[in-house]
C-alpha atoms as a PDB file:
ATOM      1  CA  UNK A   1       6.005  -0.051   2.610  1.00  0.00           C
ATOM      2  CA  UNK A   2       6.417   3.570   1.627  1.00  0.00           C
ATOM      3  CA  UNK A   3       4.810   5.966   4.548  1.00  0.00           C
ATOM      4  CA  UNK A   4       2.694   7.896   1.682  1.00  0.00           C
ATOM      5  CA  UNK A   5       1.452   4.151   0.251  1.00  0.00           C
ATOM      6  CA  UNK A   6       0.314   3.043   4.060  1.00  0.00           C
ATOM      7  CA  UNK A   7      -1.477   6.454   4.794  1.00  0.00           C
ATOM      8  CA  UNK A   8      -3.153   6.062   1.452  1.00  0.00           C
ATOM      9  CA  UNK A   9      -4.230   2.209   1.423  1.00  0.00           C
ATOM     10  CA  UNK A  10      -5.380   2.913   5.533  1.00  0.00           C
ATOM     11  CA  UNK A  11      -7.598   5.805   3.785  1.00  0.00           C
ATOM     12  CA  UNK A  12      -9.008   3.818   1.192  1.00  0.00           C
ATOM     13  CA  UNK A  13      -9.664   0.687   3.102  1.00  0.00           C
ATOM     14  CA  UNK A  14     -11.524   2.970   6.183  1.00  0.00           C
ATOM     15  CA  UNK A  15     -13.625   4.909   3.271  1.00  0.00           C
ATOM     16  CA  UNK A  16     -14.565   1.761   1.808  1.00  0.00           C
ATOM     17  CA  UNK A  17     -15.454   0.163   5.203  1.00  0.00           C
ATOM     18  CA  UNK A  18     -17.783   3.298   5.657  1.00  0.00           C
ATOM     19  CA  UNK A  19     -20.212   2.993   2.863  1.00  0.00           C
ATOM     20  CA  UNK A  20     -20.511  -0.738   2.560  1.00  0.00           C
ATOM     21  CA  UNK A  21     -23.430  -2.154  -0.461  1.00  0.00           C
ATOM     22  CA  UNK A  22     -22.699   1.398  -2.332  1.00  0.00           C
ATOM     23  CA  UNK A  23     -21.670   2.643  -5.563  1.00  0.00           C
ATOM     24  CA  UNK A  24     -17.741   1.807  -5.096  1.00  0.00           C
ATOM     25  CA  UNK A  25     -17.036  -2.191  -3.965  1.00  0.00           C
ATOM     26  CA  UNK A  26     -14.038  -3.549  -2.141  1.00  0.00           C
ATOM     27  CA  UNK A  27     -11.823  -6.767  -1.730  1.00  0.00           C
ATOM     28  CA  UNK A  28      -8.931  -7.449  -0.171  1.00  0.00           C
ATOM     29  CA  UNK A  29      -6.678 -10.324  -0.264  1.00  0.00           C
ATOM     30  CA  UNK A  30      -3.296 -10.694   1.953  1.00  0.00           C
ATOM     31  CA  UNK A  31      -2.298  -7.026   2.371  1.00  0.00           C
ATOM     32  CA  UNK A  32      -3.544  -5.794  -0.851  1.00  0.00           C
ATOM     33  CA  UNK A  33      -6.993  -3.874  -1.311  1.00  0.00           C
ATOM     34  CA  UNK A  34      -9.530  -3.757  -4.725  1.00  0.00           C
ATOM     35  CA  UNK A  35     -11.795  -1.322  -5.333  1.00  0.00           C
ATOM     36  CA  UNK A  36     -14.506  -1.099  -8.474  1.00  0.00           C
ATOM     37  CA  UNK A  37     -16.670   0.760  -9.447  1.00  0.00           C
ATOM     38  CA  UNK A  38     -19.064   0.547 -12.637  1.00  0.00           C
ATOM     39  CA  UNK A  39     -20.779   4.157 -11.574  1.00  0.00           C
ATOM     40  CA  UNK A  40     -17.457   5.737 -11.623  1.00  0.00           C
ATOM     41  CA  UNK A  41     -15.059   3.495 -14.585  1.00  0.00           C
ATOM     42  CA  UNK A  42     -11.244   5.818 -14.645  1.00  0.00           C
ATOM     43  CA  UNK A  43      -8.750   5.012 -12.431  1.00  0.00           C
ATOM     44  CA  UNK A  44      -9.273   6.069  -9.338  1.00  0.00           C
ATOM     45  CA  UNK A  45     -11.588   3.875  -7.826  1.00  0.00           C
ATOM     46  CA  UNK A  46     -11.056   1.347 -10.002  1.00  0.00           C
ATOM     47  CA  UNK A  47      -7.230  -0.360  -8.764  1.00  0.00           C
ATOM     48  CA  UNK A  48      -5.461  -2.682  -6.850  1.00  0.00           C
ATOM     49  CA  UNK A  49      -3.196  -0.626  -3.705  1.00  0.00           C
ATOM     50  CA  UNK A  50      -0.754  -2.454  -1.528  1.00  0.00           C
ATOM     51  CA  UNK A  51       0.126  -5.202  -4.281  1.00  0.00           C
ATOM     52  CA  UNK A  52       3.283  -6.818  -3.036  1.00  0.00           C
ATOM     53  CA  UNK A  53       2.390 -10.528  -3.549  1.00  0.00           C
ATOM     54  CA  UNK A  54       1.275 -11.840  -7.278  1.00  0.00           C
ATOM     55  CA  UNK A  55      -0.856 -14.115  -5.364  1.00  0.00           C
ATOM     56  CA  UNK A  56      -3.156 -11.211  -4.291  1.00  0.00           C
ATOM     57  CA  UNK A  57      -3.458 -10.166  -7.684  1.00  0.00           C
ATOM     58  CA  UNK A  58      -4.252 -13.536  -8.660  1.00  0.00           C
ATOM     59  CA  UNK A  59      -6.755 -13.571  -6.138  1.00  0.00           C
ATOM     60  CA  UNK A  60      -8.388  -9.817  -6.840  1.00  0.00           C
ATOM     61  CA  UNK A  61      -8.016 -10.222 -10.780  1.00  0.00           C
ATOM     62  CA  UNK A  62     -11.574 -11.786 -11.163  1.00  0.00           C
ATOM     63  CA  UNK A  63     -13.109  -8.889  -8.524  1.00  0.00           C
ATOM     64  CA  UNK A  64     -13.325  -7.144 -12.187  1.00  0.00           C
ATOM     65  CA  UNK A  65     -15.074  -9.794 -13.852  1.00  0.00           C
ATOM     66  CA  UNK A  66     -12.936  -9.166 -16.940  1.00  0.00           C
ATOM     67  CA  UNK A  67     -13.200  -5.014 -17.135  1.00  0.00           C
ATOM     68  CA  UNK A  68     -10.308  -2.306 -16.873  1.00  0.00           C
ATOM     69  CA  UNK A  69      -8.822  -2.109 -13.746  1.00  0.00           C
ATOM     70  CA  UNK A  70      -5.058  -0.575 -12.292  1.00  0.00           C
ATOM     71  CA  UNK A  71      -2.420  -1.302 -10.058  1.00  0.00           C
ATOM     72  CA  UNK A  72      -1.193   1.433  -8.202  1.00  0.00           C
ATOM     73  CA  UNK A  73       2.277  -0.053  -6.975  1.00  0.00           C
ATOM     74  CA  UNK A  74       4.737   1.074  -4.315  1.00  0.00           C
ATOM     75  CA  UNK A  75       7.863   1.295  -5.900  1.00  0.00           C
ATOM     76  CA  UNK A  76       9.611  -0.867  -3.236  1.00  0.00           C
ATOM     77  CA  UNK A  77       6.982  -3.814  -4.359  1.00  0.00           C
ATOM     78  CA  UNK A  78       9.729  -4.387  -6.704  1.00  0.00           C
ATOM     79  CA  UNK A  79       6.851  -6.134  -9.317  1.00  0.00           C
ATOM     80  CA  UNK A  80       7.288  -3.890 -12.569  1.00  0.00           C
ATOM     81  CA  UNK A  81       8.638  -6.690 -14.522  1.00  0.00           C
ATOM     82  CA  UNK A  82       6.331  -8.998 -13.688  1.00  0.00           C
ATOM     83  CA  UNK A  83       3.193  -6.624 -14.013  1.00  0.00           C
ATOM     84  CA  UNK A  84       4.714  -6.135 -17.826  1.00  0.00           C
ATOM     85  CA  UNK A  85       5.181  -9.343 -18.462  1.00  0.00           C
ATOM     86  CA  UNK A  86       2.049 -10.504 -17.324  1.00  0.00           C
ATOM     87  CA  UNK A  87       0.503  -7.496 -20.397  1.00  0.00           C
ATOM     88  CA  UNK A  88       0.093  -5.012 -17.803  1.00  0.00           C
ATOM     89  CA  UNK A  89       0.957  -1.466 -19.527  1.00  0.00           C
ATOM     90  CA  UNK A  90       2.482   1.180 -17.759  1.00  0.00           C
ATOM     91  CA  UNK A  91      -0.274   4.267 -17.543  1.00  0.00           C
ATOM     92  CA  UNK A  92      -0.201   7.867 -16.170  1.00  0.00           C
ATOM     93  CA  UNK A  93       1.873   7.828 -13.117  1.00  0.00           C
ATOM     94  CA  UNK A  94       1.424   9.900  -9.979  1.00  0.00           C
ATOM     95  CA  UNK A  95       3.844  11.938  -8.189  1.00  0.00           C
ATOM     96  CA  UNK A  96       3.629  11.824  -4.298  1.00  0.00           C
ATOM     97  CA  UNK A  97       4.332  14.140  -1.620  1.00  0.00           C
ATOM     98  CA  UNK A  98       5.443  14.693   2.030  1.00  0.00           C
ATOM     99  CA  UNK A  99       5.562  17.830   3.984  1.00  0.00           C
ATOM    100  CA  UNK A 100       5.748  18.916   7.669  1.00  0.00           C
ATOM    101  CA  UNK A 101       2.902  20.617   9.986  1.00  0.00           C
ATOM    102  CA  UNK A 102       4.152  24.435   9.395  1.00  0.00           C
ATOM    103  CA  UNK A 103       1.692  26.842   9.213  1.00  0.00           C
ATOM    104  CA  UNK A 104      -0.240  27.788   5.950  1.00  0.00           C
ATOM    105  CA  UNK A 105      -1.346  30.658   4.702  1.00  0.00           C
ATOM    106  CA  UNK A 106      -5.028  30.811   3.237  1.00  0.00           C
ATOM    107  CA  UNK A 107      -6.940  34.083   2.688  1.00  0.00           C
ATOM    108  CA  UNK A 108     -10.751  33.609   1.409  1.00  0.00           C
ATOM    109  CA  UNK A 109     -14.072  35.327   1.473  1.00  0.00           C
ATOM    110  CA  UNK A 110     -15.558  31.471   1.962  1.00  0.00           C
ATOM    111  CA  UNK A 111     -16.585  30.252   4.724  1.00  0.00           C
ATOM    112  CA  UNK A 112     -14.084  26.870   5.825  1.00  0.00           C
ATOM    113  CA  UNK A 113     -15.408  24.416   7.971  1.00  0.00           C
ATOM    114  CA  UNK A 114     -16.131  21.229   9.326  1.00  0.00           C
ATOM    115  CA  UNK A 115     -18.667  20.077   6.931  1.00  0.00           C
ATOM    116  CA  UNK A 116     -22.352  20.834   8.578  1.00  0.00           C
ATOM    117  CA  UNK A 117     -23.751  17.609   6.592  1.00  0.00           C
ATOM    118  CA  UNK A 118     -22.382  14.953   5.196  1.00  0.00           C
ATOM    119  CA  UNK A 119     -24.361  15.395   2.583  1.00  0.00           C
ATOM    120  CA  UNK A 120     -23.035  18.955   1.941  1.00  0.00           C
ATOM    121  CA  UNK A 121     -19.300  17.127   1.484  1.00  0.00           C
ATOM    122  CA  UNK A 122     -20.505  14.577  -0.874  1.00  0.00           C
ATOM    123  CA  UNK A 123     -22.116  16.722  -3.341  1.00  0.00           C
ATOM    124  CA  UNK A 124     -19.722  18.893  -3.491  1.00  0.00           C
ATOM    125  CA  UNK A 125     -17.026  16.466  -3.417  1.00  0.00           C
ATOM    126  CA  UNK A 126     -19.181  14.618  -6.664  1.00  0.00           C
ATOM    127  CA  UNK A 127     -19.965  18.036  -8.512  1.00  0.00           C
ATOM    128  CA  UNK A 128     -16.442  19.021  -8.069  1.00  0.00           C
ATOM    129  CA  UNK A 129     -15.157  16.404  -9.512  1.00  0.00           C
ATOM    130  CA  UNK A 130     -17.948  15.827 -12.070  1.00  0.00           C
ATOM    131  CA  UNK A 131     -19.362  12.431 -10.717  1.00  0.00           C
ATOM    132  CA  UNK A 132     -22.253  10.915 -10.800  1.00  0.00           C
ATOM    133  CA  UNK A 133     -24.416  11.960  -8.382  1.00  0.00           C
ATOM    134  CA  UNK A 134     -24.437   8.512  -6.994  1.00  0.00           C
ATOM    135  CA  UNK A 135     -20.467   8.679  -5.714  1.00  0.00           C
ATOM    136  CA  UNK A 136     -21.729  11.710  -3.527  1.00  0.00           C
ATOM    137  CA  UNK A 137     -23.000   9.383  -1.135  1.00  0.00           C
ATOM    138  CA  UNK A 138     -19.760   7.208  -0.926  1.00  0.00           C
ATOM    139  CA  UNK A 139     -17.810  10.487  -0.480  1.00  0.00           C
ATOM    140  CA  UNK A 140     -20.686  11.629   2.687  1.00  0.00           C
ATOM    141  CA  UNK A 141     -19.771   8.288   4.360  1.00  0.00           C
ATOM    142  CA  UNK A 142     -17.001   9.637   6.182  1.00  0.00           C
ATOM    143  CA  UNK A 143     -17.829  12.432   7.520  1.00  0.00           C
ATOM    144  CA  UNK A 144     -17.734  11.954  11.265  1.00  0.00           C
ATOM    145  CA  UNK A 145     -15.930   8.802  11.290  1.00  0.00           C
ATOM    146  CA  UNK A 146     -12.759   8.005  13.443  1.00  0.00           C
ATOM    147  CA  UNK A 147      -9.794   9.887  11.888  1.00  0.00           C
ATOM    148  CA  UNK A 148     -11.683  11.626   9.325  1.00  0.00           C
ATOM    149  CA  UNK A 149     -11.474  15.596   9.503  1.00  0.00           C
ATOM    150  CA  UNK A 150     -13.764  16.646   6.361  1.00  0.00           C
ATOM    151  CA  UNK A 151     -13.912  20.474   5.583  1.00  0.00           C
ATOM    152  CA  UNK A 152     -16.348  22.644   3.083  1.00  0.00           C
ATOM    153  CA  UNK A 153     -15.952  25.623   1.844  1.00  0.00           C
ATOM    154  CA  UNK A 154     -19.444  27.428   1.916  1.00  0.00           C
ATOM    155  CA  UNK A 155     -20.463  30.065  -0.177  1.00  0.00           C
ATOM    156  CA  UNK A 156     -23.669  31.773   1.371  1.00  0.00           C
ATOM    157  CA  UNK A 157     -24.411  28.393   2.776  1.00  0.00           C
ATOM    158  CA  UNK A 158     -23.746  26.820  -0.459  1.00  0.00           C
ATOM    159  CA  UNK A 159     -21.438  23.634  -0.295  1.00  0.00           C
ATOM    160  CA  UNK A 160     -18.873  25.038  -3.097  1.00  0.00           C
ATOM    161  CA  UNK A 161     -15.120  22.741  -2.502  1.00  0.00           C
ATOM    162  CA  UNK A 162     -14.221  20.285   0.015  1.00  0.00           C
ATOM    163  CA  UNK A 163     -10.888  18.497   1.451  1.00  0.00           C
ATOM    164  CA  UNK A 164     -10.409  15.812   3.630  1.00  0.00           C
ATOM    165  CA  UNK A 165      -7.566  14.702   6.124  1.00  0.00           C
ATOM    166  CA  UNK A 166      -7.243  10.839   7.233  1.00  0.00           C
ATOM    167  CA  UNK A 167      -5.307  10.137   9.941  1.00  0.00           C
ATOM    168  CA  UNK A 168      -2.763   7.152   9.890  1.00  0.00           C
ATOM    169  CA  UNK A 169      -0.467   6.776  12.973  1.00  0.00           C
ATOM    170  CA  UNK A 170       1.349   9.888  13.214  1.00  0.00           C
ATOM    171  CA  UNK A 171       0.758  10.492   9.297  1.00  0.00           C
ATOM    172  CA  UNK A 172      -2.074  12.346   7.737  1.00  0.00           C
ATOM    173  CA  UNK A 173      -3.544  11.745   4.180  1.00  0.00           C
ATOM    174  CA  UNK A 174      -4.942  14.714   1.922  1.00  0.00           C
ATOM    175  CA  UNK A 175      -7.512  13.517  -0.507  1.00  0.00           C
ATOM    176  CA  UNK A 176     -10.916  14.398  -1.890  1.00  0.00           C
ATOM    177  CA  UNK A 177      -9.745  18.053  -2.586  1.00  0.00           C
ATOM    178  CA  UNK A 178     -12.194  19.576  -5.357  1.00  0.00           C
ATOM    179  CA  UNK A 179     -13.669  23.034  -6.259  1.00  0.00           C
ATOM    180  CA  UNK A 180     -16.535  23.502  -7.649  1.00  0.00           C
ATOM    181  CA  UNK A 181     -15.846  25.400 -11.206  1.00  0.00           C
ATOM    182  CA  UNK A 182     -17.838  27.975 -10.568  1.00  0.00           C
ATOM    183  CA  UNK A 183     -16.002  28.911  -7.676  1.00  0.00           C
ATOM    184  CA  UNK A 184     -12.311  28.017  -8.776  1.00  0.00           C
ATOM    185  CA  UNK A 185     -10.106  30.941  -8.192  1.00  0.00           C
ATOM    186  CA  UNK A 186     -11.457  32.415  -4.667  1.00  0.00           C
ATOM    187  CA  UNK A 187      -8.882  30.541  -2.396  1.00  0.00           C
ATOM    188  CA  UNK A 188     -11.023  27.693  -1.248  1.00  0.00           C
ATOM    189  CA  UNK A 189      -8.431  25.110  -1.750  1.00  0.00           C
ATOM    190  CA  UNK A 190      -5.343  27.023  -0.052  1.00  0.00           C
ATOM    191  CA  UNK A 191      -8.125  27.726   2.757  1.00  0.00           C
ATOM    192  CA  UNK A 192      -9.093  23.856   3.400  1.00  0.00           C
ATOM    193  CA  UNK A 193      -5.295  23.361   3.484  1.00  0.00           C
ATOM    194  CA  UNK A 194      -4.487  25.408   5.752  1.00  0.00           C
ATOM    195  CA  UNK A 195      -7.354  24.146   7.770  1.00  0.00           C
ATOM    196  CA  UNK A 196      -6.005  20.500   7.488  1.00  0.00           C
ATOM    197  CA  UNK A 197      -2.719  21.626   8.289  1.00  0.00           C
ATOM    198  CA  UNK A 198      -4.141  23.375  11.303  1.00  0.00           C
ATOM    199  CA  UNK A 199      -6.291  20.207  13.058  1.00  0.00           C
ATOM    200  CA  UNK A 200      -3.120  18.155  12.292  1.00  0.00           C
ATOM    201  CA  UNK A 201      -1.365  19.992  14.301  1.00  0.00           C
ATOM    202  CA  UNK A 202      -3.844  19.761  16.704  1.00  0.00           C
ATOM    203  CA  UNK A 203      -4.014  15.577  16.539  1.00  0.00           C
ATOM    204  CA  UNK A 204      -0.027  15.560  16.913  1.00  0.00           C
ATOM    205  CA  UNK A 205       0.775  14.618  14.067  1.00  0.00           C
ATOM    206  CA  UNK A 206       3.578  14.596  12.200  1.00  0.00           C
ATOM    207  CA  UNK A 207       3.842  14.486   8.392  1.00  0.00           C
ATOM    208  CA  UNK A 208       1.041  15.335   5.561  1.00  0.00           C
ATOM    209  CA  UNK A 209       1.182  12.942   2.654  1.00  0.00           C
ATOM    210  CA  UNK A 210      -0.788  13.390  -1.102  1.00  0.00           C
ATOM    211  CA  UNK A 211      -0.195  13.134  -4.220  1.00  0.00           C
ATOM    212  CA  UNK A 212      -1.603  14.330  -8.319  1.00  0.00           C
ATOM    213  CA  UNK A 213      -0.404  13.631 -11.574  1.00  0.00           C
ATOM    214  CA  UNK A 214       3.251  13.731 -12.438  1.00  0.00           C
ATOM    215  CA  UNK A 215       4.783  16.219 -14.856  1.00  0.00           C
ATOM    216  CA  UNK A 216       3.529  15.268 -18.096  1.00  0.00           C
ATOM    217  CA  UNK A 217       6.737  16.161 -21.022  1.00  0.00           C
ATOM    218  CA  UNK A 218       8.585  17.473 -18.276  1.00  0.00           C
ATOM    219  CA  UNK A 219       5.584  20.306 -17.521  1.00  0.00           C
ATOM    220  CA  UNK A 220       3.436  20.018 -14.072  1.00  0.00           C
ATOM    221  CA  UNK A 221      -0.027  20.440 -13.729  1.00  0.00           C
ATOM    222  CA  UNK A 222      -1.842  22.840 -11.658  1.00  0.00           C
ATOM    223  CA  UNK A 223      -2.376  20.724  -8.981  1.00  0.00           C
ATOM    224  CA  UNK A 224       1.306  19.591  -9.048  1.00  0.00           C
ATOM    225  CA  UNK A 225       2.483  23.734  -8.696  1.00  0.00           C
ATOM    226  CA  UNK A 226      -0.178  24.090  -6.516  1.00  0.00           C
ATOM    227  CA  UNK A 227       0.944  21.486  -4.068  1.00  0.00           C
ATOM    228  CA  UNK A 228       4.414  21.959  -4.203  1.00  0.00           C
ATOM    229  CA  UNK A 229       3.633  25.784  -4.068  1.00  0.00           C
ATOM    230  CA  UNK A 230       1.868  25.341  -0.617  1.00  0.00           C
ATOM    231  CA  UNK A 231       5.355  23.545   0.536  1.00  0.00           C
ATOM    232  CA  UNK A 232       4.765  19.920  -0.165  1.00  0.00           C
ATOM    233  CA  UNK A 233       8.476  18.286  -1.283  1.00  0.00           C
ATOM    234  CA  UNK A 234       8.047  15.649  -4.270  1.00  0.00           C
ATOM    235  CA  UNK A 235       9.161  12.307  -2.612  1.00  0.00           C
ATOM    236  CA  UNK A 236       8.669   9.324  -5.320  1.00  0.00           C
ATOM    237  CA  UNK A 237       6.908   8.917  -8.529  1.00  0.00           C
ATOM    238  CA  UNK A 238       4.483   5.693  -7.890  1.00  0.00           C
ATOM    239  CA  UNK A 239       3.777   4.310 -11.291  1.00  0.00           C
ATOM    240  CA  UNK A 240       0.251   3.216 -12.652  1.00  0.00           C
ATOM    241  CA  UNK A 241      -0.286  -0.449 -14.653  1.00  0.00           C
ATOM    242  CA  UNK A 242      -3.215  -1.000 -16.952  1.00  0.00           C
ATOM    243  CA  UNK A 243      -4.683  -4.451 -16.866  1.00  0.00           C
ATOM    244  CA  UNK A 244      -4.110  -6.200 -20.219  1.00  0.00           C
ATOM    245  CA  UNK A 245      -6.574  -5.277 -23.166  1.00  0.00           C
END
């Protein structure tokens, strides 16, 4: 299994664990780990991670009760044909990243800390990324929980972008980065990094793993420039497969 891929299924499994009964469900079969949600239906929290057996998938399959669902697969899984010719459809496919614990460099008139609530990090984490307000409460879960480091930016008190680390042996994983759009532009994400990159020094670790959209026509995204900007090296391209129509 790919470093990123472990640091990412650990995250996903622990934030799950945290906010059992909510708006975003889990099952797990073998190695592999399901998550749904009907509050929330894209992607994201809606897929199959650490698929390296069909057998799991047979098993998680009906967790969707016949909706939409993904399989984010580790390259190494080696299960591309079989996903296609099982009418899976290759979808949007994400780029992932590794880089060391070297200093970064983020200058902000917000304030960057460890978030005073957990409800200040889940509703900005939902707002951010428009979600229902229900998710915020999913996202809130983790704050203070064992290996979690969740950080705010606050503007006058107001909860305005947030940014999580998770740590995984001597890995880290960067998710639930967001800004708030009225406060894009001000630093806040280049601030939280530098925060995360700052406590994992601090924990010992070793590496910093995330990941965004690849390039789509050959052009990345903002977050991809942005990422790779604050020294993140592209490591592997981890495809995406739609569940048959």
């Amino acid at each position: 299994m790919e470093p990123g891929e472990r640091a990412e299924l650990e995250a996903f499994r622990d934030w799950i664990a945290a906010a059992p009964g909510g708006v975003v469900e889990y099952a797990e079969h073998g190695g592999a780990v399901a998550v749904r949600s009907t509050a929330f239906p894209a992607r994201e929290l809606n897929r199959i991670l650490g698929l390296y057996d069909l057998a799991d998938l047979d098993a998680l399959a009906p967790f969707y009760a016949g909706g939409s669902f993904w399989v984010s697969l580790d390259p190494v899984a080696g299960l591309d044909d079989e996903l296609l010719a099982r009418g899976f459809v290759p979808d949007y496919p994400w780029q992932k990243f590794a880089r060391g614990l070297e200093p970064v460099e983020g200058r902000t008139d917000l304030r960057i800390a460890d978030a005073d609530s957990p409800a200040d990090f889940g509703s900005a984490f939902a707002e951010g990324y428009g979600l229902p307000s229900a998710v915020a409460g999913f996202a809130a879960a983790v704050v203070g929980r064992t290996g979690w480091h969740c950080f705010v930016a606050y503007d006058d008190g107001r909860p305005v972008a947030t940014g999580a680390l998770f740590e995984s042996g001597d890995a880290g994983w960067l998710g639930a980065a967001t800004t708030l759009p009225t406060h894009r532009g001000r630093g806040a994400q280049s601030a939280i990094l530098a925060a995360r990159v700052e406590r994992a020094h601090e924990r010992g670790l070793h590496v910093l793993i995330t990941e965004t959209g690849a390039p789509r026509d050959g052009r990345p995204g903002a977050s991809y420039r942005n990422i790779v900007k604050s020294g993140f090296e592209p490591t592997y391209v981890r495809p995406n497969y739609a569940s048959p129509a």
